[in-house]
C-alpha atoms as a PDB file:
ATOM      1  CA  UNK A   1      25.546 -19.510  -9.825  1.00  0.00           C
ATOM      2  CA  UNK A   2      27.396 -18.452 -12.598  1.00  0.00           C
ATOM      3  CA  UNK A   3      27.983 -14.532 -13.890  1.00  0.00           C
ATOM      4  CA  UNK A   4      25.886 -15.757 -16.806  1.00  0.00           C
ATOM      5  CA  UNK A   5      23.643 -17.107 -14.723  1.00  0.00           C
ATOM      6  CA  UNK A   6      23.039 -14.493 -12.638  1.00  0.00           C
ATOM      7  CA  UNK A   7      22.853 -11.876 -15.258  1.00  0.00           C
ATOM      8  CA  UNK A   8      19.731 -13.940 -17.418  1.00  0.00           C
ATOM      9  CA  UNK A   9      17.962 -13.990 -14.296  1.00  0.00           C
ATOM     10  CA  UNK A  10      18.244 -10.107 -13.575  1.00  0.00           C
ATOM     11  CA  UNK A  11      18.032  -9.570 -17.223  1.00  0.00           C
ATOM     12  CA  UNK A  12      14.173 -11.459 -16.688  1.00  0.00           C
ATOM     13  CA  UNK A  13      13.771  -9.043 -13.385  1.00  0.00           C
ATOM     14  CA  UNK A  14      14.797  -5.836 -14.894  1.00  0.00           C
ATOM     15  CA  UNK A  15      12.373  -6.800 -18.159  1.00  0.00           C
ATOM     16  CA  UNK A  16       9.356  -7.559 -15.485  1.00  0.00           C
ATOM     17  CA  UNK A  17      10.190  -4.610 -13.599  1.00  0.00           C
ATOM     18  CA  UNK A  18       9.804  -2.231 -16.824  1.00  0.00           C
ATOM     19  CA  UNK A  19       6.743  -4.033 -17.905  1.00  0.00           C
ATOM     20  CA  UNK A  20       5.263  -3.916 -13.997  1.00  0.00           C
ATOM     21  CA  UNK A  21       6.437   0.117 -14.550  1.00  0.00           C
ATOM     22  CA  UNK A  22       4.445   0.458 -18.152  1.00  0.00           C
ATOM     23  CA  UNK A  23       1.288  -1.362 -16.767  1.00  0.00           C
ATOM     24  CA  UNK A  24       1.400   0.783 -13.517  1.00  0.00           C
ATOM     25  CA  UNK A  25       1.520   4.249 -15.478  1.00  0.00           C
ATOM     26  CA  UNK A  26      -0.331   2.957 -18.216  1.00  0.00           C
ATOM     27  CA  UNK A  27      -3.402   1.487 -15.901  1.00  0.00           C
ATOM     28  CA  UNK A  28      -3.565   4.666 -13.649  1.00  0.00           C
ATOM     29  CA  UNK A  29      -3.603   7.193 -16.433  1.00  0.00           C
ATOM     30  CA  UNK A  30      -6.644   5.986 -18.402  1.00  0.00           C
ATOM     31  CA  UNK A  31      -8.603   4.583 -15.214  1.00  0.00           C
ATOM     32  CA  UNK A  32      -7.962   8.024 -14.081  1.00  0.00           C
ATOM     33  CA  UNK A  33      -9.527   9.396 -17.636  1.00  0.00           C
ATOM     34  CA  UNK A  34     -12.642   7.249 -16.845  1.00  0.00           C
ATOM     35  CA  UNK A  35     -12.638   8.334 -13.488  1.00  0.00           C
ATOM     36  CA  UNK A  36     -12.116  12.379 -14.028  1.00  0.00           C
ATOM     37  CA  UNK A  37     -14.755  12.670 -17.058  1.00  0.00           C
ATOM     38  CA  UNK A  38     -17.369  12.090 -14.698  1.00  0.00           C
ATOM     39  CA  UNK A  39     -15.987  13.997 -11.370  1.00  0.00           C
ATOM     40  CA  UNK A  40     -15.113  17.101 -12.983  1.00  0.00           C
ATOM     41  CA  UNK A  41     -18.514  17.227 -14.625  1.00  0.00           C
ATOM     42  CA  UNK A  42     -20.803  20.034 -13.847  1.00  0.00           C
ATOM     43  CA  UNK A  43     -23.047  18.200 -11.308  1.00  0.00           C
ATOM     44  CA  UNK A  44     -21.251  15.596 -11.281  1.00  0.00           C
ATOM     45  CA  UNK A  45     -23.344  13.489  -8.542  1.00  0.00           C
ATOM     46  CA  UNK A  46     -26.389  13.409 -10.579  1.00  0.00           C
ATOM     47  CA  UNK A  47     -24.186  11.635 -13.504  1.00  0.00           C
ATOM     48  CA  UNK A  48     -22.355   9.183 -11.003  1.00  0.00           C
ATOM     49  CA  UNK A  49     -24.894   6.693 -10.766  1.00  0.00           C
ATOM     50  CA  UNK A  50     -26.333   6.892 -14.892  1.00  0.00           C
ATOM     51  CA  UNK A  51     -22.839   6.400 -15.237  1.00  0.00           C
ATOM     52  CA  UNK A  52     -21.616   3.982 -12.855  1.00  0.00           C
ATOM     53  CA  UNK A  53     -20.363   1.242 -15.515  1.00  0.00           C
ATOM     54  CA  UNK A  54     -17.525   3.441 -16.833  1.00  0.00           C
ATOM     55  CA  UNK A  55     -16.891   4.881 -12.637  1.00  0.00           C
ATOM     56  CA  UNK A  56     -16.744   0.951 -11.940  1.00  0.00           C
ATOM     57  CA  UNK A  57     -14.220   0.524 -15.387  1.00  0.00           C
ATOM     58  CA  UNK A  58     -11.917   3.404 -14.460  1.00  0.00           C
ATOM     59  CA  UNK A  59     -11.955   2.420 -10.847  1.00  0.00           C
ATOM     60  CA  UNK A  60     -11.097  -1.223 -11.458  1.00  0.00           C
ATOM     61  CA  UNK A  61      -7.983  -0.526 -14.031  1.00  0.00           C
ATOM     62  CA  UNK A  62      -6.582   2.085 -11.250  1.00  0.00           C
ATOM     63  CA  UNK A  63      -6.472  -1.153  -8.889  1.00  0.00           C
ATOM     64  CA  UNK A  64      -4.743  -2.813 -11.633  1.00  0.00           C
ATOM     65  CA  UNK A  65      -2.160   0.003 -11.963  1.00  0.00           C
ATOM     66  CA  UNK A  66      -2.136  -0.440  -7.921  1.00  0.00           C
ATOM     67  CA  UNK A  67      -1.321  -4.180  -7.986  1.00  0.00           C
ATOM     68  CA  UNK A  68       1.500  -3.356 -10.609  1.00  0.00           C
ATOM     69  CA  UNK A  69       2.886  -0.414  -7.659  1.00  0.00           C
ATOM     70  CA  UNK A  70       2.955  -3.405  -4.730  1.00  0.00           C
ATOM     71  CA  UNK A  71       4.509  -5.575  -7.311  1.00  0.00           C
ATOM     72  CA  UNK A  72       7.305  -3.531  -8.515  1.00  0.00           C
ATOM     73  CA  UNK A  73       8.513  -3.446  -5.207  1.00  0.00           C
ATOM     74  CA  UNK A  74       8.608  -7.056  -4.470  1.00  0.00           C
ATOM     75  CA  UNK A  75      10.263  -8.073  -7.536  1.00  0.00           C
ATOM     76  CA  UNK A  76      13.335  -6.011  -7.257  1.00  0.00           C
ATOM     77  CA  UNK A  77      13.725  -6.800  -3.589  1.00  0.00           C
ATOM     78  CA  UNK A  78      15.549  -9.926  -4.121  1.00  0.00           C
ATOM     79  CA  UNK A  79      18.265  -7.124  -5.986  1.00  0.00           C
ATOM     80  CA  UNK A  80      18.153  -4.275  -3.776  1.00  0.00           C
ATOM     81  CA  UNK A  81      18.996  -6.426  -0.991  1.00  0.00           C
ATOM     82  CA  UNK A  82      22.566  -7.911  -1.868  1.00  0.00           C
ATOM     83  CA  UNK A  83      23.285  -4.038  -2.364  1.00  0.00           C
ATOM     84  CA  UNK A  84      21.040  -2.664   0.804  1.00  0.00           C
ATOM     85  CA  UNK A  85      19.014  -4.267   2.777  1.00  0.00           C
ATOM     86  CA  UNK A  86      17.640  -1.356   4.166  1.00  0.00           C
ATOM     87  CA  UNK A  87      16.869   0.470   1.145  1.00  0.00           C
ATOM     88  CA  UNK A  88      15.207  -3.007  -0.247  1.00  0.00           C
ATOM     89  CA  UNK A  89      13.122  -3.198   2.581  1.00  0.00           C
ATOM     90  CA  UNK A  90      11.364   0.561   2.387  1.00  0.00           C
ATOM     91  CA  UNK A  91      11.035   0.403  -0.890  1.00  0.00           C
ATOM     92  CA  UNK A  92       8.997  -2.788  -0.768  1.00  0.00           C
ATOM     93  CA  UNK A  93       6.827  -0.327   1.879  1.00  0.00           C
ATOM     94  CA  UNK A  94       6.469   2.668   0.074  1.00  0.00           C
ATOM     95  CA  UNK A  95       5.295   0.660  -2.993  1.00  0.00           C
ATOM     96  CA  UNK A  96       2.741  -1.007  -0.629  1.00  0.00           C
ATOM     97  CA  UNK A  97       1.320   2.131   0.991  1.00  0.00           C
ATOM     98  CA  UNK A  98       1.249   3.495  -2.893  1.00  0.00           C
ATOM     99  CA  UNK A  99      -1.054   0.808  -3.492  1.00  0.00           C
ATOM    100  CA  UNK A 100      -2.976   1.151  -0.359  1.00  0.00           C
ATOM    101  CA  UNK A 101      -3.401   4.438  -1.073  1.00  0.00           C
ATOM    102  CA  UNK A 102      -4.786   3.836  -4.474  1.00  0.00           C
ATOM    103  CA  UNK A 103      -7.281   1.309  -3.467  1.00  0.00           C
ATOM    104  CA  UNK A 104      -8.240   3.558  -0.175  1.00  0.00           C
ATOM    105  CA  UNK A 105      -8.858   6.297  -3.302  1.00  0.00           C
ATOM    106  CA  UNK A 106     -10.827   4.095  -5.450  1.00  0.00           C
ATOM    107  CA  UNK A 107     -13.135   2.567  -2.729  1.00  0.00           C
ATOM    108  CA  UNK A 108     -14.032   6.359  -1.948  1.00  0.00           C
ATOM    109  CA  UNK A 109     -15.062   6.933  -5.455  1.00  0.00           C
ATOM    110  CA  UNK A 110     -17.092   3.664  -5.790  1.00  0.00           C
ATOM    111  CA  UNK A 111     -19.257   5.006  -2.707  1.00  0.00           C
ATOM    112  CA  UNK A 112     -20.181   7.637  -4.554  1.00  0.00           C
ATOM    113  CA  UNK A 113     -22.711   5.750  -6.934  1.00  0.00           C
ATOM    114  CA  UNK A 114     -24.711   4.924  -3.815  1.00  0.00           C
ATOM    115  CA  UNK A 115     -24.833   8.617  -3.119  1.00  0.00           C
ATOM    116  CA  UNK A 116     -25.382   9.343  -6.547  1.00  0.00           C
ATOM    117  CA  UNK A 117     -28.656   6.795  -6.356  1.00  0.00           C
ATOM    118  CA  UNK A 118     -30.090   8.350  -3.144  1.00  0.00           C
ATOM    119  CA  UNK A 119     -29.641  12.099  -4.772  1.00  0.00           C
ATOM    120  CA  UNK A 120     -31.378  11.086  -7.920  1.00  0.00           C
ATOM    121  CA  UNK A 121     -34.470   9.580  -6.272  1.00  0.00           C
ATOM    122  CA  UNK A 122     -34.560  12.087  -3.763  1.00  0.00           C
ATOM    123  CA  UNK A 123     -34.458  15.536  -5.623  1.00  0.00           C
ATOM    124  CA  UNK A 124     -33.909  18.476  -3.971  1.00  0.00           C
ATOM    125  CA  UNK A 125     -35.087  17.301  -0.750  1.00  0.00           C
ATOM    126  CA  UNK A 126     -31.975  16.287   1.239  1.00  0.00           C
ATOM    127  CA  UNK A 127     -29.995  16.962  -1.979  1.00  0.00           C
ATOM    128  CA  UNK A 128     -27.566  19.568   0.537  1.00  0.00           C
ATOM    129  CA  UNK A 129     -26.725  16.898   2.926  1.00  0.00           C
ATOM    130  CA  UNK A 130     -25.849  14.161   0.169  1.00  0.00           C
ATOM    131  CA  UNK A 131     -23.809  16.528  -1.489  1.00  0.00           C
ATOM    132  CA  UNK A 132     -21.423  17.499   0.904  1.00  0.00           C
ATOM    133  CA  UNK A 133     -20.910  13.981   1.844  1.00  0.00           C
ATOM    134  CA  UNK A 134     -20.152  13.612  -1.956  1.00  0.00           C
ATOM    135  CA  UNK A 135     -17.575  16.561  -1.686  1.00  0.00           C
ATOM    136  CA  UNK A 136     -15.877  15.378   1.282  1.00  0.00           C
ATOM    137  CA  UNK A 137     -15.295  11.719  -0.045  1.00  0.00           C
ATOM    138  CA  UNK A 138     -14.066  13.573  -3.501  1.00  0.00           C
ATOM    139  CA  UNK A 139     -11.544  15.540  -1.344  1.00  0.00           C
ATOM    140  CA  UNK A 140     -10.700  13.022   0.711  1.00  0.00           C
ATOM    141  CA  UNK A 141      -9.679  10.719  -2.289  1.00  0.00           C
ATOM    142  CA  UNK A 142      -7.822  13.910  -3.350  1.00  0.00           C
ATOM    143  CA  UNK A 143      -5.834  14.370  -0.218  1.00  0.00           C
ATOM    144  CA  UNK A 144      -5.177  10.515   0.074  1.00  0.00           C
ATOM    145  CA  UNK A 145      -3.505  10.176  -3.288  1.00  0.00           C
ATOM    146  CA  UNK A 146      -2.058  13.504  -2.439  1.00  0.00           C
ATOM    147  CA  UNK A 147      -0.080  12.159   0.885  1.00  0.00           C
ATOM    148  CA  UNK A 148       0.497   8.942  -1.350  1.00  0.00           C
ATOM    149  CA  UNK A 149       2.362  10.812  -3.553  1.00  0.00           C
ATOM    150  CA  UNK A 150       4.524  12.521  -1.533  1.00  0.00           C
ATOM    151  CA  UNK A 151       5.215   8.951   0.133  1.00  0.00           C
ATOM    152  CA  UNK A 152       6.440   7.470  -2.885  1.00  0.00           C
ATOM    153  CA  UNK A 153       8.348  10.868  -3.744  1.00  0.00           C
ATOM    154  CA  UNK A 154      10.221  10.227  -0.345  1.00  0.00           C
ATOM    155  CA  UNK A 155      10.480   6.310  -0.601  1.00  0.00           C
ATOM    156  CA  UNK A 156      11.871   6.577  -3.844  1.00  0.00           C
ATOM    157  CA  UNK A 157      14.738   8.746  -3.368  1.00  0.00           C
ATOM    158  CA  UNK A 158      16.561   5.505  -1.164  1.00  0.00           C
ATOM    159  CA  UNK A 159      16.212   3.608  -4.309  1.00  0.00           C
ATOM    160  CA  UNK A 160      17.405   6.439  -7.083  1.00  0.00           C
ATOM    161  CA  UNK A 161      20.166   7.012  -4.684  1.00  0.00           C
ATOM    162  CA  UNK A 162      21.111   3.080  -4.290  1.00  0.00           C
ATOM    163  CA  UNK A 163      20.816   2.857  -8.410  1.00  0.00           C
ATOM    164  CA  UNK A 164      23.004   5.620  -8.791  1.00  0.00           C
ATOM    165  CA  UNK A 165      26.133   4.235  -6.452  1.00  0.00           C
ATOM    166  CA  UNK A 166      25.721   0.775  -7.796  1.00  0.00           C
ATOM    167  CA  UNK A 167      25.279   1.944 -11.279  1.00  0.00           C
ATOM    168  CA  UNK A 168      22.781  -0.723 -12.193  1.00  0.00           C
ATOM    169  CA  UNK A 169      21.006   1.932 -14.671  1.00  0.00           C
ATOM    170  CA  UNK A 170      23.567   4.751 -16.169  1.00  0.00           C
ATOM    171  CA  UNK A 171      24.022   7.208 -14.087  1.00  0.00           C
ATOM    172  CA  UNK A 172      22.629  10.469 -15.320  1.00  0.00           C
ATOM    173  CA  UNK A 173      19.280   8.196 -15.160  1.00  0.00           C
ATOM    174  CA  UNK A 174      19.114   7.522 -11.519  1.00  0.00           C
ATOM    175  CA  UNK A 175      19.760  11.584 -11.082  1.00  0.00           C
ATOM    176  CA  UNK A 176      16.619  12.422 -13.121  1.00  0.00           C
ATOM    177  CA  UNK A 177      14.976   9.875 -11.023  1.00  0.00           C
ATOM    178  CA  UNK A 178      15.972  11.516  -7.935  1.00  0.00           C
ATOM    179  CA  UNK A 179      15.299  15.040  -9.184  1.00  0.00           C
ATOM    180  CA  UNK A 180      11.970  13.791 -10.547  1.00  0.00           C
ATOM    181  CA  UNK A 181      11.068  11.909  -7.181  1.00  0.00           C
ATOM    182  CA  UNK A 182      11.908  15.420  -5.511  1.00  0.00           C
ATOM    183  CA  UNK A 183       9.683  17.642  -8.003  1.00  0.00           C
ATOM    184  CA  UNK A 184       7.038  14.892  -7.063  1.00  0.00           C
ATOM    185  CA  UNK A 185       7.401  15.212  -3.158  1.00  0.00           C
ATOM    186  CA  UNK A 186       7.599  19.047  -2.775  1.00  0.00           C
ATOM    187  CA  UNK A 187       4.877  19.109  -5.733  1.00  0.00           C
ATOM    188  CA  UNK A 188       2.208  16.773  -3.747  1.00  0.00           C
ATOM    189  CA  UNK A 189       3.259  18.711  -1.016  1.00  0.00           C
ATOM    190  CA  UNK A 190       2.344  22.419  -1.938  1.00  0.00           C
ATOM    191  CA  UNK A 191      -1.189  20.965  -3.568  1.00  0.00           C
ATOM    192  CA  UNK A 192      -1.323  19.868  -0.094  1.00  0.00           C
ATOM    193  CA  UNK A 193      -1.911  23.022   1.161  1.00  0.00           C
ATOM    194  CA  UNK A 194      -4.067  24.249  -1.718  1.00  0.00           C
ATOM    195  CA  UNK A 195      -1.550  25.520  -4.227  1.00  0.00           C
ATOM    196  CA  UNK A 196      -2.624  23.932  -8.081  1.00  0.00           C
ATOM    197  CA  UNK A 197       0.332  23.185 -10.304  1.00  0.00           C
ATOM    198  CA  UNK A 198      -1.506  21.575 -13.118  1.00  0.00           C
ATOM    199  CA  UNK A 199       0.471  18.351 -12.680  1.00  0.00           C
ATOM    200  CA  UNK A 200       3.918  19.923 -13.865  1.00  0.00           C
ATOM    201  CA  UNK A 201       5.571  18.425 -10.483  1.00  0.00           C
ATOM    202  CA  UNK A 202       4.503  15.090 -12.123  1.00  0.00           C
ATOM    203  CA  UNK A 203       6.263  15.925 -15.271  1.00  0.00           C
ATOM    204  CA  UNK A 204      10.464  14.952 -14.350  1.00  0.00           C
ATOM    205  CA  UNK A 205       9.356  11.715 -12.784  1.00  0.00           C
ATOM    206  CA  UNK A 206       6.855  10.840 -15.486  1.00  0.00           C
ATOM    207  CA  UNK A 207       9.886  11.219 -18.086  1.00  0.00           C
ATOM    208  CA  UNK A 208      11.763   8.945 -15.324  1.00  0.00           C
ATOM    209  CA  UNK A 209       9.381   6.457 -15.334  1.00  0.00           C
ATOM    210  CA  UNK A 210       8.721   6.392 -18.904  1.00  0.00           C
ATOM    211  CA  UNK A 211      12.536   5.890 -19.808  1.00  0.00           C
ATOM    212  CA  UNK A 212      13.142   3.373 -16.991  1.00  0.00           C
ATOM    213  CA  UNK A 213      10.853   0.817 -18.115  1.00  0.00           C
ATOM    214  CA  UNK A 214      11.997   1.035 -21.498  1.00  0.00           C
ATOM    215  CA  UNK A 215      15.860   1.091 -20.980  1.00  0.00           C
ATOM    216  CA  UNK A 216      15.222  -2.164 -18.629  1.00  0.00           C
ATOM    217  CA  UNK A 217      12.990  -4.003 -20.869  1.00  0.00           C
ATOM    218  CA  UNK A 218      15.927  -3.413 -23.466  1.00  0.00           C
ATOM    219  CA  UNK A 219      19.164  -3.455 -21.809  1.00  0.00           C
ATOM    220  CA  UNK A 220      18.323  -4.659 -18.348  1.00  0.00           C
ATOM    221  CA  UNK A 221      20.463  -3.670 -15.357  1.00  0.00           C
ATOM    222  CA  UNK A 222      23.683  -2.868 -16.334  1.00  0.00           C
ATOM    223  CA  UNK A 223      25.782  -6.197 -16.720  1.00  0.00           C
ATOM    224  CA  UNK A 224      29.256  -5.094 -15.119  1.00  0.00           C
ATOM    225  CA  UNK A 225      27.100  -3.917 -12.143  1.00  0.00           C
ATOM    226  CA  UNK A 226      25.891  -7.732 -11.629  1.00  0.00           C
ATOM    227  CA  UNK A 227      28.897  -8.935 -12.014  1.00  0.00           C
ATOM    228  CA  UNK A 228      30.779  -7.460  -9.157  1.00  0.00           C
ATOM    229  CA  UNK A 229      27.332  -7.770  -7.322  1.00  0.00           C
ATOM    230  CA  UNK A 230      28.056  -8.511  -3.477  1.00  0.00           C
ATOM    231  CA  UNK A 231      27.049 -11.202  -1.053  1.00  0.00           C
ATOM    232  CA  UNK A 232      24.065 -10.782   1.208  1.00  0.00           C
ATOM    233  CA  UNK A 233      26.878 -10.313   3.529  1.00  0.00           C
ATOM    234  CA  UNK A 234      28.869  -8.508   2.002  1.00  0.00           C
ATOM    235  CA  UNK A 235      26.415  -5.868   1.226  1.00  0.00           C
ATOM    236  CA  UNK A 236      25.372  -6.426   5.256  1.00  0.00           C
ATOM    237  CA  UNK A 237      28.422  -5.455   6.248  1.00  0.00           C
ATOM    238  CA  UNK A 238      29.293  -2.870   3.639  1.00  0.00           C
ATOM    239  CA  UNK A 239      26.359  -1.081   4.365  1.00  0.00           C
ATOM    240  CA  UNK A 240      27.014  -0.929   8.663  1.00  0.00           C
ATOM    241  CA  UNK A 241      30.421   0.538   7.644  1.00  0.00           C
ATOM    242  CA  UNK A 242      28.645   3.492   5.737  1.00  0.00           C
ATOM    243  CA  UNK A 243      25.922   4.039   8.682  1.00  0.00           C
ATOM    244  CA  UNK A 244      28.908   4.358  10.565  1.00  0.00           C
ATOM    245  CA  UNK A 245      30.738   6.602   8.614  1.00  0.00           C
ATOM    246  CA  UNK A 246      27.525   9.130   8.503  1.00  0.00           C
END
């Protein structure tokens, strides 16, 4: 394959990789709007169930922003691995436990309509019990998405690291990825233990992952870097020699 050749097929990655980015953000962030206008709601279990069409909507497009997480990961494996195999291969993972973590979430909510139902119909008799069930699945989605957070925060940091070296994006890019992919991990983490931080942890990788997408569907990975792209081997070997040097 020639350097033109390779480069129009990374050129068609890096442009599915932004728009896999987009539609990931994009999904999450108004299934989550669906989602939240009902669970924040005063009472929110008796308007679950009158309101289980738009639960169903917002839950559905979150599993579409899900699919896109899993996906992003697969499609730049074949690139991350001529530079690290290693650092292709847990990526790949932390997008799939992202997504795993985002279905586990949604299923939780779903369940919730059935509680909803048997709240409704029974009134205030055994209202208590169904309620706390309803609290602990809402938490539980919390905490799940939570921990999935701080797993992508960590998994991510490989790959900013790997993108900076290489300099397939420019480099003061890959650093706010990394910074923004450390806000999110320490972030998820102190909401962990009960602190609120009104999403501003979210705010350096958002900007990341906002700019990303767009600079690949644009520009694509950075041409020179593709051009002195290694062998499988090569990168095998290149990247023993700097285990070894740790």
């Amino acid at each position: 394959m020639t350097n033109q050749d390779r480069e129009s097929t990374n050129l068609k990655t890096a442009r599915i990789v932004g728009l896999l980015i987009l539609t990931a953000t994009v999904a999450y962030m108004i299934g989550s709007g669906f989602v939240d206008t009902i669970l924040t709601a005063p009472d929110y279990l008796l308007h679950v169930h009158p309101d289980r069409i738009q639960l169903i909507i917002g839950v559905l497009i979150q599993f579409v922003g899900a699919a896109a997480n899993v996906s992003i990961g697969v499609v730049l494996f074949p690139i991350l691995k001529k530079y690290s195999q290693t650092v292709a291969i847990g990526y790949v993972a932390t997008r799939i436990f992202d997504g795993a973590g985002l279905l586990i979430a949604g299923i939780g909510t779903l369940s919730l309509i059935v509680l909803s139902q048997e709240m409704i119909q029974a009134g205030t008799q055994g209202a208590a019990s169904v309620l706390i069930l309803s609290n602990l699945i809402v938490a539980g989605s919390s905490t799940t998405f939570l921990v999935t957070m701080m797993a992508l925060g960590l998994g991510s940091l490989p790959l900013c690291y790997l993108l900076y070296r290489t300099r397939l994006i420019p480099r003061p890019m890959a650093a706010l990825g990394f910074i923004g992919y450390v806000a999110l991990l320490m972030g998820s983490a102190v909401e962990l233990f009960g602190f609120n931080l009104n999403m501003m942890h979210f705010l350096p990788g958002g900007i990341f992952e906002l700019i990303l997408p767009l600079w690949l569907i644009v520009k694509g990975f950075s041409p020179s870097a593709i051009a002195s792209q290694p062998t499988r081997t090569d990168a095998t070997t290149r990247e023993q020699m700097s285990l070894a040097n740790v």
